[in-house]
N, C-alpha and C. Protein backbone atom coordinates (compact mmCIF):
# COMPACT_ATOMS: atom_id res chain seq x y z
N UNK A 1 7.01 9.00 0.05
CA UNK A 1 7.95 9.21 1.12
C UNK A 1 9.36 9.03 0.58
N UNK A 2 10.06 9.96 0.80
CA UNK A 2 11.88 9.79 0.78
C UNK A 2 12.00 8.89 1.48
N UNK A 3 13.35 8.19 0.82
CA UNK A 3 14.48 7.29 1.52
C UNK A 3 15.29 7.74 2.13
N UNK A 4 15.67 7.73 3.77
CA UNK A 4 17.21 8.33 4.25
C UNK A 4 18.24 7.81 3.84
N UNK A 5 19.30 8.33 4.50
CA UNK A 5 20.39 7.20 4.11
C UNK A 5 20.43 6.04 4.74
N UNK A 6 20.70 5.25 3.92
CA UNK A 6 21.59 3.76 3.97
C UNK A 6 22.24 3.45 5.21
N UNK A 7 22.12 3.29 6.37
CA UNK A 7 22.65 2.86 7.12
C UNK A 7 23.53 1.30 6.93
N UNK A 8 22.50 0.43 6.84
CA UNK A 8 22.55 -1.18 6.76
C UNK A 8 21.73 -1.20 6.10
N UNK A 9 22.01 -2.59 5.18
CA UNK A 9 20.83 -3.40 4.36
C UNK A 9 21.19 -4.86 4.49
N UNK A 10 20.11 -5.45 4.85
CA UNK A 10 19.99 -6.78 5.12
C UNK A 10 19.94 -7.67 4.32
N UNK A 11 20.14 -8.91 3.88
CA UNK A 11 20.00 -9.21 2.70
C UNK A 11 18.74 -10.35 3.24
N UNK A 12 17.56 -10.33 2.34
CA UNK A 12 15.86 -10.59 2.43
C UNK A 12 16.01 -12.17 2.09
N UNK A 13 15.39 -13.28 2.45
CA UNK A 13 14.85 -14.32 2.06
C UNK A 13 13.70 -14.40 1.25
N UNK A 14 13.59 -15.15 0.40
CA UNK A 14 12.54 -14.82 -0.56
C UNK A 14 10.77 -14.86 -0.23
N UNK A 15 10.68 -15.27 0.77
CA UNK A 15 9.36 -14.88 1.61
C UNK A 15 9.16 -12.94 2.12
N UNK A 16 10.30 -12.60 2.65
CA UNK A 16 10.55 -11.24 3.01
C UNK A 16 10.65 -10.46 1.58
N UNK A 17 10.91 -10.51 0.95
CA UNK A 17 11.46 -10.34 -0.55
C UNK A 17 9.76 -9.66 -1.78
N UNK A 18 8.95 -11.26 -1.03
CA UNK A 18 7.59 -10.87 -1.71
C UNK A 18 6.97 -9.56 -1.31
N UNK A 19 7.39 -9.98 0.29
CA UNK A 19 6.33 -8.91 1.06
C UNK A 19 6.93 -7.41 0.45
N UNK A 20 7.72 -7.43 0.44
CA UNK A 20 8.21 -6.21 0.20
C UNK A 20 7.45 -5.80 -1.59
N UNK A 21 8.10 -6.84 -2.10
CA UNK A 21 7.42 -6.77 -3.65
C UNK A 21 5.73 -6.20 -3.29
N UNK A 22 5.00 -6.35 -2.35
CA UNK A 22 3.91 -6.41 -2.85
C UNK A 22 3.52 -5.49 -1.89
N UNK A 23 4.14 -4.71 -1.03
CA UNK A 23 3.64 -3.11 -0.64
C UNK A 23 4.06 -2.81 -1.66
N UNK A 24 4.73 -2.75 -2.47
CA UNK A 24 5.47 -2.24 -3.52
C UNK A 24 4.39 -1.95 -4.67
N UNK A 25 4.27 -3.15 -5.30
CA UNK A 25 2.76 -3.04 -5.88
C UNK A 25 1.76 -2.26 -5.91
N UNK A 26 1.51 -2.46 -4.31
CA UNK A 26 0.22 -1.29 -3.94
C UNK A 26 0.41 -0.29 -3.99
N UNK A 27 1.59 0.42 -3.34
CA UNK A 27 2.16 1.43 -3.25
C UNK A 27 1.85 2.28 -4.47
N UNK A 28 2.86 1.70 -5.53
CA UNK A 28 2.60 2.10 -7.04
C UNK A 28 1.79 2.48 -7.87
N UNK A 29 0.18 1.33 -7.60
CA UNK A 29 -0.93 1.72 -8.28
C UNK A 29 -1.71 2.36 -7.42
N UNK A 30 -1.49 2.44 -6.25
CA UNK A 30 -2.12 3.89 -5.22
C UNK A 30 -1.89 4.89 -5.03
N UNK A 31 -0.51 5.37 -5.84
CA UNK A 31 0.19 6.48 -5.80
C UNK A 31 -0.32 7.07 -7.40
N UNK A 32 -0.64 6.45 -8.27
CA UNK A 32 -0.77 7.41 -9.24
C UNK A 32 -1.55 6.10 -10.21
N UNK A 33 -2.00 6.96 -11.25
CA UNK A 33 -2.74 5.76 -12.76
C UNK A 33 -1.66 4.92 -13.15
N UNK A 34 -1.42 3.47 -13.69
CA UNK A 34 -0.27 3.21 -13.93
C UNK A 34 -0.02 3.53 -15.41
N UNK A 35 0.82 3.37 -16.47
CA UNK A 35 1.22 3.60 -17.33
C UNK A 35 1.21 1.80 -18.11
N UNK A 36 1.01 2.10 -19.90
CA UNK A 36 1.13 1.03 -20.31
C UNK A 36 1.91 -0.11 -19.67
N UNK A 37 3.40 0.56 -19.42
CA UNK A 37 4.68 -0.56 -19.09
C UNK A 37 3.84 -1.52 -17.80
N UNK A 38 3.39 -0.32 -16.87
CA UNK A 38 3.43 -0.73 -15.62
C UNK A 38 2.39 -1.71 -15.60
N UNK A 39 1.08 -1.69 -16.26
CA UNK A 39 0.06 -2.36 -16.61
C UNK A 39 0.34 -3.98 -17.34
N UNK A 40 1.34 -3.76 -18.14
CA UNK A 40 2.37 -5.23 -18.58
C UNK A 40 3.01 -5.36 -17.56
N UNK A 41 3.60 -5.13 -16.63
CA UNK A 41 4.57 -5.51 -16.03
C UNK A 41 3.21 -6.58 -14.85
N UNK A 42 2.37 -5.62 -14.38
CA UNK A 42 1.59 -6.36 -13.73
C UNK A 42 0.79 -7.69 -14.45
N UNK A 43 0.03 -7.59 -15.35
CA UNK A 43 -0.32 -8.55 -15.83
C UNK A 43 0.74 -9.76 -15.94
N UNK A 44 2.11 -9.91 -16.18
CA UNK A 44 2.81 -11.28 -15.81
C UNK A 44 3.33 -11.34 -14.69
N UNK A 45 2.08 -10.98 -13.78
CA UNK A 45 2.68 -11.57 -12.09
C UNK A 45 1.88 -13.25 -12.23
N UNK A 46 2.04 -13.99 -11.49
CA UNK A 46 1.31 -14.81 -11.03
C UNK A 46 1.03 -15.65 -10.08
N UNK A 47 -0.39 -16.53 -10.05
CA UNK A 47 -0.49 -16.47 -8.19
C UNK A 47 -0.35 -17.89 -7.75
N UNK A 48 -0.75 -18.77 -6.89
CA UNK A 48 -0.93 -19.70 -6.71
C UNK A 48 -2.63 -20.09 -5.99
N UNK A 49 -2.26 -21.72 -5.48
CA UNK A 49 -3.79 -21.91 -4.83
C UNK A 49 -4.84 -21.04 -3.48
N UNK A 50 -3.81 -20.34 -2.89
CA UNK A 50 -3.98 -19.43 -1.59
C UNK A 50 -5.00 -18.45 -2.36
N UNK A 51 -5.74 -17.82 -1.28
CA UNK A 51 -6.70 -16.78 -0.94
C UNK A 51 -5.60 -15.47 -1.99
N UNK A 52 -4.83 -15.16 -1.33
CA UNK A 52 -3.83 -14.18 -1.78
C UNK A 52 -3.25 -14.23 -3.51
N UNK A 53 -3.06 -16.01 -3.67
CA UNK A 53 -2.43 -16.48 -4.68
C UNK A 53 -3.22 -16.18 -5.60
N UNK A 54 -4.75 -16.37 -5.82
CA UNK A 54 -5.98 -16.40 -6.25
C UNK A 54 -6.05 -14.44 -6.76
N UNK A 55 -5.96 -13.85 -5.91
CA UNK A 55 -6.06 -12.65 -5.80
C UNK A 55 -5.26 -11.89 -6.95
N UNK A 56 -3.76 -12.08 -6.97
CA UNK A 56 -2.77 -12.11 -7.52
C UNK A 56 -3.28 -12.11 -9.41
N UNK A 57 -3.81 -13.27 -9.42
CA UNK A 57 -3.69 -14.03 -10.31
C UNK A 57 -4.72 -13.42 -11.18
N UNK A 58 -6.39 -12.77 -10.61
CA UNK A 58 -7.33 -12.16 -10.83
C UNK A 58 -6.83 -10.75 -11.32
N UNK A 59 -5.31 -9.89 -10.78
CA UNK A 59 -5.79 -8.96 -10.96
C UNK A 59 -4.44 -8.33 -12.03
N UNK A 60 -3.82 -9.68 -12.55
CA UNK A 60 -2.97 -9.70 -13.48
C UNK A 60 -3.46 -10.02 -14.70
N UNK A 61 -4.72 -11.14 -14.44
CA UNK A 61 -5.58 -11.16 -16.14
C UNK A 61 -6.19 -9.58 -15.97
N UNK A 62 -6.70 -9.06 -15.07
CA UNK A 62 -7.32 -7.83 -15.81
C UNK A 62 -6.65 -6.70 -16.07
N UNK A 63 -5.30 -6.50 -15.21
CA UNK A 63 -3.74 -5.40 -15.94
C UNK A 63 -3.84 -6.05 -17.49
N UNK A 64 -3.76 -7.19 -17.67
CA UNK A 64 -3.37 -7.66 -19.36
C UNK A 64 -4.81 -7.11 -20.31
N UNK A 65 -6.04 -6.94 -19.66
CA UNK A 65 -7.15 -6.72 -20.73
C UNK A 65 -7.03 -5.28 -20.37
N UNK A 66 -6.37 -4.17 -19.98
CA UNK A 66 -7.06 -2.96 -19.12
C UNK A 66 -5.88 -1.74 -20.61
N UNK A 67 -6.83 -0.61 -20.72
CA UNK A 67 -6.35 0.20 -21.21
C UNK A 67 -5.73 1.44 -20.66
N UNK A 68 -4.77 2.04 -20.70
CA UNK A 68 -4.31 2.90 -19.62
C UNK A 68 -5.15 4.31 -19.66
N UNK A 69 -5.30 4.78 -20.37
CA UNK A 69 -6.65 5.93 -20.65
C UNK A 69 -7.82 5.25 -19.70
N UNK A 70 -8.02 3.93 -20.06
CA UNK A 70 -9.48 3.65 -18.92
C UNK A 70 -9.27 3.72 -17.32
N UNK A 71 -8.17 3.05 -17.39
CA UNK A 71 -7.79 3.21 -15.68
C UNK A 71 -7.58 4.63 -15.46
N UNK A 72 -6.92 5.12 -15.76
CA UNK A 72 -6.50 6.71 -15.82
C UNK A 72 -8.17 7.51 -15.13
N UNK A 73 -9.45 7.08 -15.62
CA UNK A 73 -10.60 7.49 -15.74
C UNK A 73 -10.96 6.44 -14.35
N UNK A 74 -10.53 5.50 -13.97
CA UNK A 74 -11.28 5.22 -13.13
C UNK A 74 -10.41 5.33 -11.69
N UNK A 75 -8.94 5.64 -11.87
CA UNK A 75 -8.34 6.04 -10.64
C UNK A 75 -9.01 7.60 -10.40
N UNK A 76 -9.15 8.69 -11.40
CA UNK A 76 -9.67 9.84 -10.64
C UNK A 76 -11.27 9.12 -10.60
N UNK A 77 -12.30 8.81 -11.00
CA UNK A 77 -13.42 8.59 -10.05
C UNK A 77 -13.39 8.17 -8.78
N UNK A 78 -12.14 7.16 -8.52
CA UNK A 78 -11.90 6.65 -7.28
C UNK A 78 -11.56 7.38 -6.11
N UNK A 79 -10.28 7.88 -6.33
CA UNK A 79 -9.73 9.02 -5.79
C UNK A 79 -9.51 10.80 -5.47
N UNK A 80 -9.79 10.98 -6.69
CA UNK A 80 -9.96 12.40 -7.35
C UNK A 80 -11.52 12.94 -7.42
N UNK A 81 -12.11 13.04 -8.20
CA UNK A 81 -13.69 13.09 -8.47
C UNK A 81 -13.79 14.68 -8.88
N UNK A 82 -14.42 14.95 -8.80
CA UNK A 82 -14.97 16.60 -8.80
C UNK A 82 -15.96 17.23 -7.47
N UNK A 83 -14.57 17.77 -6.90
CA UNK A 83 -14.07 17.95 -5.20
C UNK A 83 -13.54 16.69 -4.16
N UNK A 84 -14.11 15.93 -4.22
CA UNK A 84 -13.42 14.46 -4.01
C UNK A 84 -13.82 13.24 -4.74
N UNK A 85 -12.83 12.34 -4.04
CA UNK A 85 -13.63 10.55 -5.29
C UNK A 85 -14.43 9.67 -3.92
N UNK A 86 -14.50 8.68 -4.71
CA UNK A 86 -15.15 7.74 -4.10
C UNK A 86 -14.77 7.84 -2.85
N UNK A 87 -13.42 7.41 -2.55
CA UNK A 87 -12.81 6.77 -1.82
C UNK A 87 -11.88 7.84 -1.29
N UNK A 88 -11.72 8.01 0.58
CA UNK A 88 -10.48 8.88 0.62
C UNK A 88 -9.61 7.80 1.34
N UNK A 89 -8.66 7.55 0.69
CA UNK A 89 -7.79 6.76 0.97
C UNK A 89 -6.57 6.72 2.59
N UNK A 90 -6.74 7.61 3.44
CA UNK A 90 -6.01 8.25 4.27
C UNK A 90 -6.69 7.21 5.80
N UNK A 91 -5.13 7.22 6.69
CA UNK A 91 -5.24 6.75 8.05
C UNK A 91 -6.30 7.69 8.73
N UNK A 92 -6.28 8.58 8.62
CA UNK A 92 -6.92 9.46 9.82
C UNK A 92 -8.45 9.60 9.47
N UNK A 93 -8.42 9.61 8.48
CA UNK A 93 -10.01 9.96 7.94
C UNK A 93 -10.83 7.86 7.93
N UNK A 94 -10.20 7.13 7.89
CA UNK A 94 -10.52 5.76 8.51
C UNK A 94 -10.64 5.67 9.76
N UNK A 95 -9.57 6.02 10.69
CA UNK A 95 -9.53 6.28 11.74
C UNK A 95 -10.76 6.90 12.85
N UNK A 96 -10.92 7.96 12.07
CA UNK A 96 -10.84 8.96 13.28
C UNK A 96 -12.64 9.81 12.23
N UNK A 97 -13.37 9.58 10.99
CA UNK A 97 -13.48 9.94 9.80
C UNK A 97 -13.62 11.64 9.58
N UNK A 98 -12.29 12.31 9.77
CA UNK A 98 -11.73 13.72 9.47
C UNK A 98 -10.05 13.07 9.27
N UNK A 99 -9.48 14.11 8.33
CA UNK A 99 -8.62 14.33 7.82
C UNK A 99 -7.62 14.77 8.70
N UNK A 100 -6.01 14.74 8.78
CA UNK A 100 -5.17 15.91 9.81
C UNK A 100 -5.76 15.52 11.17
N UNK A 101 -5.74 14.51 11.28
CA UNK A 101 -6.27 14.48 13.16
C UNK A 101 -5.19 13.46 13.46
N UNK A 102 -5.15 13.28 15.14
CA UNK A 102 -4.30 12.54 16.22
C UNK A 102 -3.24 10.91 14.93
N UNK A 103 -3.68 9.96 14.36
CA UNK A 103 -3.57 9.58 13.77
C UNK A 103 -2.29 10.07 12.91
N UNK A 104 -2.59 10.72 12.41
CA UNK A 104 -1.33 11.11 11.06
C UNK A 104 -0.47 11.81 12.36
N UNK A 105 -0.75 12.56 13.30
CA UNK A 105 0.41 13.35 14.12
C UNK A 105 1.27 12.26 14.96
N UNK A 106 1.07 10.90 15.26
CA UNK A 106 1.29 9.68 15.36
C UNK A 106 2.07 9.03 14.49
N UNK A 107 1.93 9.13 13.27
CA UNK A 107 2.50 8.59 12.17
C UNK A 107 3.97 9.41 12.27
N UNK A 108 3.66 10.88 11.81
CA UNK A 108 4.38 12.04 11.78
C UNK A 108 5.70 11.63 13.04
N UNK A 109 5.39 11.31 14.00
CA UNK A 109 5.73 11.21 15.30
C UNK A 109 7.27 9.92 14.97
N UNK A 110 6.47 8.86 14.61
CA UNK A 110 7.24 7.51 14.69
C UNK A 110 7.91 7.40 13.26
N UNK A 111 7.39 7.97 12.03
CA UNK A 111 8.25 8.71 11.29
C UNK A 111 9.77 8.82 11.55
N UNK A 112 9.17 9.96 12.40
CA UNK A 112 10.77 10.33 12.84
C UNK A 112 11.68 9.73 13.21
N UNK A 113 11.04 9.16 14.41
CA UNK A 113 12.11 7.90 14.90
C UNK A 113 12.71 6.68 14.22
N UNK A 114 12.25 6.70 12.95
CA UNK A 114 12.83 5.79 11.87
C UNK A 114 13.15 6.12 11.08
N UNK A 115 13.65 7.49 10.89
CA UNK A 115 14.09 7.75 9.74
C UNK A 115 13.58 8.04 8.71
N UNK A 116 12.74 8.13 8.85
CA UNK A 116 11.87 8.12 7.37
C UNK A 116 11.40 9.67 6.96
N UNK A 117 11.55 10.39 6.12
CA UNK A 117 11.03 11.56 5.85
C UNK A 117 10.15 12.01 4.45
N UNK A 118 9.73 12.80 4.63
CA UNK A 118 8.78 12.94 3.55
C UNK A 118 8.85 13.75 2.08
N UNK A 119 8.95 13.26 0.98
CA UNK A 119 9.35 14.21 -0.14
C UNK A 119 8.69 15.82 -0.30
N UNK A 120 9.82 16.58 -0.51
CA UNK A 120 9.54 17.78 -1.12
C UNK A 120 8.32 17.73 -1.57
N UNK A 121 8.22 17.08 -3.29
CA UNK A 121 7.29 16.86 -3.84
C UNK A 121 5.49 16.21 -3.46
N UNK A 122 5.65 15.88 -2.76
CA UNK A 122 4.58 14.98 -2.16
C UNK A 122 3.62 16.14 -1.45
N UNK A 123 2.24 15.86 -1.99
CA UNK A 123 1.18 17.22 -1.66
C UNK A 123 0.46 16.03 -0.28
N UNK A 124 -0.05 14.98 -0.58
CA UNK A 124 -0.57 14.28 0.03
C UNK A 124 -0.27 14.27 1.73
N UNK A 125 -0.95 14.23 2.60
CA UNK A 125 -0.60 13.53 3.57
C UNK A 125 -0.06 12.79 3.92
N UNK A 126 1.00 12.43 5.25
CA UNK A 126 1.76 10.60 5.29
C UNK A 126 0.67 9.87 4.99
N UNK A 127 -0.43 9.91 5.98
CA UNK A 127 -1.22 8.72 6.33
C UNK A 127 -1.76 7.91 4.74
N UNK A 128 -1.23 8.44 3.70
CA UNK A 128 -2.14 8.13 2.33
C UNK A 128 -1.53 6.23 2.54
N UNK A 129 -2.15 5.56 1.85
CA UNK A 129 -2.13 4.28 2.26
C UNK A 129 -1.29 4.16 1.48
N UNK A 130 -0.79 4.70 -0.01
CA UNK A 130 0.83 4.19 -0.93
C UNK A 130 1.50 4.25 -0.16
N UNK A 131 1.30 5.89 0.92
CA UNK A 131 3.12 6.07 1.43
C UNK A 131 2.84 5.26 2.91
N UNK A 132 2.33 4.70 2.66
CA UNK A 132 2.61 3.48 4.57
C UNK A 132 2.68 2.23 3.38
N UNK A 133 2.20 2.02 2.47
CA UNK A 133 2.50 0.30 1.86
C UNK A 133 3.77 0.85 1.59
N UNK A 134 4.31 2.10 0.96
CA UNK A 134 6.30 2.36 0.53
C UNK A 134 6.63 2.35 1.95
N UNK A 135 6.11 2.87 3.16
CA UNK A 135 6.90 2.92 4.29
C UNK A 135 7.27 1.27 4.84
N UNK A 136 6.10 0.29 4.39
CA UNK A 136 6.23 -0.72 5.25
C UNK A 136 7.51 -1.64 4.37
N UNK A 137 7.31 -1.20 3.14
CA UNK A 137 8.15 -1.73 2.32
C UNK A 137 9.92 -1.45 2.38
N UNK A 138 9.78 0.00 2.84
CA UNK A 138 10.98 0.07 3.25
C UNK A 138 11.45 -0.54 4.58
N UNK A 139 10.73 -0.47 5.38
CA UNK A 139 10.93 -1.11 6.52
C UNK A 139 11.61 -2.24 6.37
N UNK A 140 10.90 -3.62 5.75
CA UNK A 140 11.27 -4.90 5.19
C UNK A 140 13.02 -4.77 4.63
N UNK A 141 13.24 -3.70 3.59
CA UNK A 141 14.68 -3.91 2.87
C UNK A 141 15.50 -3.08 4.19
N UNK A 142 15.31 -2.51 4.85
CA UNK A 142 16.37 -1.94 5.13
C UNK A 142 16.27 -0.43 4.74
N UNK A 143 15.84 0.14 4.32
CA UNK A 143 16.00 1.42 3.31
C UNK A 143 16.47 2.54 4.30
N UNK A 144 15.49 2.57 5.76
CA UNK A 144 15.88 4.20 6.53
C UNK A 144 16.67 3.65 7.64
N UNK A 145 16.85 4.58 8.47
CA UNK A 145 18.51 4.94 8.94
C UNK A 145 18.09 4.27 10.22
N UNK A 146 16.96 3.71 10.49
CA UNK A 146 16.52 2.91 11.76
C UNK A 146 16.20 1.66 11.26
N UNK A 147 17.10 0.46 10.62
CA UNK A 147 16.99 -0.66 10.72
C UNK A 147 15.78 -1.70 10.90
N UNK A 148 14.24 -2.13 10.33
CA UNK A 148 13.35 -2.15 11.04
C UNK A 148 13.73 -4.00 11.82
N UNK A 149 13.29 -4.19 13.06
CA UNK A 149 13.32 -5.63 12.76
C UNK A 149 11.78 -6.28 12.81
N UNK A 150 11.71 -7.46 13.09
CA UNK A 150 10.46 -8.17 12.93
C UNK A 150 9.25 -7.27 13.92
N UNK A 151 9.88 -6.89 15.25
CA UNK A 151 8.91 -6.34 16.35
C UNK A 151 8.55 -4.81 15.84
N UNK A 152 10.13 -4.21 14.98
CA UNK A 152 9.26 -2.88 14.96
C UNK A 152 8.30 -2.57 13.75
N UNK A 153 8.65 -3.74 13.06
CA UNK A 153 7.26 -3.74 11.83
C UNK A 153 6.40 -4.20 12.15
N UNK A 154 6.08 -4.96 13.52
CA UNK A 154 4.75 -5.12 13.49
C UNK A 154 3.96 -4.24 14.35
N UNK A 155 5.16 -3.18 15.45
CA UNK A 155 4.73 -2.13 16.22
C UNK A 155 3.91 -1.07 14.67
N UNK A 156 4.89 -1.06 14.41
CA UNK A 156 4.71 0.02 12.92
C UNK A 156 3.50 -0.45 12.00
N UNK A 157 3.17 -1.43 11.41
CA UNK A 157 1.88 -2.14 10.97
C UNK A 157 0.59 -2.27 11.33
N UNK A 158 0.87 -2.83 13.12
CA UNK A 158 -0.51 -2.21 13.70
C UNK A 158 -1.19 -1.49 14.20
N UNK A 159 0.06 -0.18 14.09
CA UNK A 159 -0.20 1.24 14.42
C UNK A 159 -0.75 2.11 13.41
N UNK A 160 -0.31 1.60 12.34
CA UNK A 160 -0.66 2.76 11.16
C UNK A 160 -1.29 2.27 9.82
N UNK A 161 -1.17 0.13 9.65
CA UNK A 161 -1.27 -0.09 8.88
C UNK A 161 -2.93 -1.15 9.08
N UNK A 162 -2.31 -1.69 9.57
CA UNK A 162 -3.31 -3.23 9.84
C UNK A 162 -4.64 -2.51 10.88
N UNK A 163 -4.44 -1.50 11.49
CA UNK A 163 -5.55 -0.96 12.02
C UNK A 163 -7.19 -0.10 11.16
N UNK A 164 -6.91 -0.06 10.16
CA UNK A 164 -7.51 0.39 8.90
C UNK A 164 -7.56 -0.06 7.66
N UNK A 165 -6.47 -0.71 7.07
CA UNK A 165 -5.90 -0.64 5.78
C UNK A 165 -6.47 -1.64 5.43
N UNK A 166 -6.95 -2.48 6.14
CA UNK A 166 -7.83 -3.99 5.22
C UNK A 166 -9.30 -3.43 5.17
N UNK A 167 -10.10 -2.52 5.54
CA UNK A 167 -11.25 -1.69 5.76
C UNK A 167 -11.20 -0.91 4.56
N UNK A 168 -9.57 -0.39 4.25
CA UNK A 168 -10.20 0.61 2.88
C UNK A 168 -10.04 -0.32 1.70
N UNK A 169 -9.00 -1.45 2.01
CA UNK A 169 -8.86 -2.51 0.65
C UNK A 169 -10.38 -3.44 0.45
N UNK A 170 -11.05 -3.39 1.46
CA UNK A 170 -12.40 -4.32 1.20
C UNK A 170 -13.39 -3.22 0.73
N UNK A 171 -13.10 -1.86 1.12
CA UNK A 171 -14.06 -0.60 0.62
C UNK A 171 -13.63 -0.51 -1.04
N UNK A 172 -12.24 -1.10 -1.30
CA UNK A 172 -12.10 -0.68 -3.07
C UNK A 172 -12.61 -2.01 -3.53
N UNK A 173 -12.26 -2.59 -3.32
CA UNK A 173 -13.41 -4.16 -3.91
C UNK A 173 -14.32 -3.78 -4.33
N UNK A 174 -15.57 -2.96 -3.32
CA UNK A 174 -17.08 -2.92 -3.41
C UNK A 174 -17.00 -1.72 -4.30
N UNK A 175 -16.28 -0.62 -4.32
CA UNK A 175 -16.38 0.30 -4.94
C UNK A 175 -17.07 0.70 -6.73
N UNK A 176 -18.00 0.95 -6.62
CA UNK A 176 -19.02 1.35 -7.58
C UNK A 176 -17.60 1.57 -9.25
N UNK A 177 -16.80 2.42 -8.98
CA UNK A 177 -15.82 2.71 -9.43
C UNK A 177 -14.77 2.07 -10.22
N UNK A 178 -14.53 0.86 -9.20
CA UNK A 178 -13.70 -0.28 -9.12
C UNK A 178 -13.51 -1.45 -10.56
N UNK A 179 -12.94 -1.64 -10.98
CA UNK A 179 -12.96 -2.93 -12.26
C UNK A 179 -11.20 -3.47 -11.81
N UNK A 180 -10.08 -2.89 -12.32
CA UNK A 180 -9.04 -3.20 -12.04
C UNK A 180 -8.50 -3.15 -10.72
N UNK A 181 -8.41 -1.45 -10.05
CA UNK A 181 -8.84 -1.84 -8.76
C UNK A 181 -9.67 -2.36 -7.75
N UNK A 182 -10.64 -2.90 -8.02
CA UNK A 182 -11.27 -3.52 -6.92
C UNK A 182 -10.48 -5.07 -7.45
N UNK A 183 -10.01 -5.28 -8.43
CA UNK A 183 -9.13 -6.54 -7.99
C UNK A 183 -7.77 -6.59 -7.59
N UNK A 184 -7.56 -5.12 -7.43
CA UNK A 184 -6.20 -4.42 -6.48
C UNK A 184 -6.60 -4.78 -4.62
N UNK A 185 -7.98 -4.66 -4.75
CA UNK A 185 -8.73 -4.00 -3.54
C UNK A 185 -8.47 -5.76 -3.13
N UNK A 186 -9.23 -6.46 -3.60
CA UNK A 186 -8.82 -7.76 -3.26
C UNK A 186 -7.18 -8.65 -2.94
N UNK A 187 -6.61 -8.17 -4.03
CA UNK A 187 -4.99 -8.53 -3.26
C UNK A 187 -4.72 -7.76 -2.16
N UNK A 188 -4.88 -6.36 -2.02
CA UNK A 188 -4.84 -5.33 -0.89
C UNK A 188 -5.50 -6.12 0.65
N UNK A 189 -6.13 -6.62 0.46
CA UNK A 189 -7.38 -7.12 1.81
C UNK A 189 -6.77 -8.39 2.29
N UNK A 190 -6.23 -9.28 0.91
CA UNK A 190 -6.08 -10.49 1.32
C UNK A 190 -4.53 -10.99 2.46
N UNK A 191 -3.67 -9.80 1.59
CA UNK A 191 -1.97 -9.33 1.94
C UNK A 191 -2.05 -9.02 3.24
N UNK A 192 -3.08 -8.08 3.94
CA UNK A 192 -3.43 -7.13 4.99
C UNK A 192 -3.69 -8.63 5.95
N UNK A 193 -4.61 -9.52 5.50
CA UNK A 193 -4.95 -11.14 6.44
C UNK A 193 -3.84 -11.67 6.53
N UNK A 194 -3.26 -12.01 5.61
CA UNK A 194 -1.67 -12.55 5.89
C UNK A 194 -0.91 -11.79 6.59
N UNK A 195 -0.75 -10.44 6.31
CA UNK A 195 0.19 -9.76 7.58
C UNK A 195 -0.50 -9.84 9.18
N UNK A 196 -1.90 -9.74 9.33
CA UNK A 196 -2.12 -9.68 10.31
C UNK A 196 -1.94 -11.02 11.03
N UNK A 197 -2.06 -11.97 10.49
CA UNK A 197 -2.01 -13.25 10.83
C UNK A 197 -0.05 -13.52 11.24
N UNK A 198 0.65 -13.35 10.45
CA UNK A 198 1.51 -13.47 10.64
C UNK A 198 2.43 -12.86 11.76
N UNK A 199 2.24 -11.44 11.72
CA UNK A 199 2.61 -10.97 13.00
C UNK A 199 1.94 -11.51 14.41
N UNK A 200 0.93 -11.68 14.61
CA UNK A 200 0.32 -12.47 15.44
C UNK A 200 1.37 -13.69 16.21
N UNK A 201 1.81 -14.70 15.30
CA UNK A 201 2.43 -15.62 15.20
C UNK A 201 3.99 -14.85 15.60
N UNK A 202 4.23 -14.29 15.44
CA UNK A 202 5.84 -13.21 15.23
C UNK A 202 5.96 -13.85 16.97
């Protein structure tokens, strides 16, 4: 997903700061295979004693043992396959299980009203789960031209995010496929409990 313009940017506390870091994360290695750098860069994250912290921590020792040719091979089994992968990663097809239905025209919908638009480049559908972990992420900094605050990220989260998205992160865990990501799949599931929990509390 494109960034609009800049309206305002808020400046984040370092709790807001993570969250953002870590749609970010997902975003990244759900959007494409990562690359050597990106594979180092992940391996020196690290976690603490929490469910999440734990998670973190699991899936930074295996970025440090992982070869980028191997992942490369196991993001298309996952995703890609020969006609499809394992896994289709999309709101609507969780949702609804078909592709292009009510769901993404929803997304499409509230999209709008925030500013948010979709790259040229981008073949995928919104509903793909990178571009809602980049959407939620932008949300958090400030990035589109509708300001998000605490209520409309969690309108926005449990509309498009938290209604599915811990279902496909516990589906990449189990995934036959899975070695690095399914310990993606696990920070993915655990992040998704903390957001849901937290907005709750909001």
């Amino acid at each position: 997903m494109s960034k609009a313009q800049v309206l305002e940017k808020q400046p984040l506390d370092a709790e807001e700061e993570l969250r953002s870091q870590l749609y970010r994360l997902l975003a990244f290695f759900l959007h494409r295979p990562p690359d050597g750098d990106g594979l180092k860069v992940a391996s020196q994250m690290q976690g603490d004693e929490t469910d999440l912290g734990r998670a973190i921590a699991a899936f930074a020792n295996i970025a440090g043992k992982s070869d980028p040719a191997a992942i490369t091979h196991e993001f298309h089994d996952l995703f890609v396959g020969v006609g499809r992968g394992e896994l289709l990663p999309y709101g609507s097809y969780y949702l609804t299980g078909f592709l292009h239905e009510k769901p993404l025209a929803k997304l499409r919908t509230d999209m709008a009203r925030l500013g948010i638009e979709r790259r040229e480049n981008v073949k995928e559908p919104e509903d793909h789960v990178a571009a809602l972990c980049e959407m939620m992420s932008g949300l958090i900094t400030g990035e589109f031209d509708a300001v998000a605050d605490l209520d409309r990220q969690k309108e926005f989260f449990n509309t498009h995010v938290g209604s599915w998205a811990k279902h496909f992160f516990t589906d990449l865990e189990a995934a036959k496929s899975s070695v690095l990501y399914g310990a993606l799949g696990s920070v993915g599931r655990c992040f998704m409990e903390v957001e849901e929990v937290a907005f709750t509390m909001d």
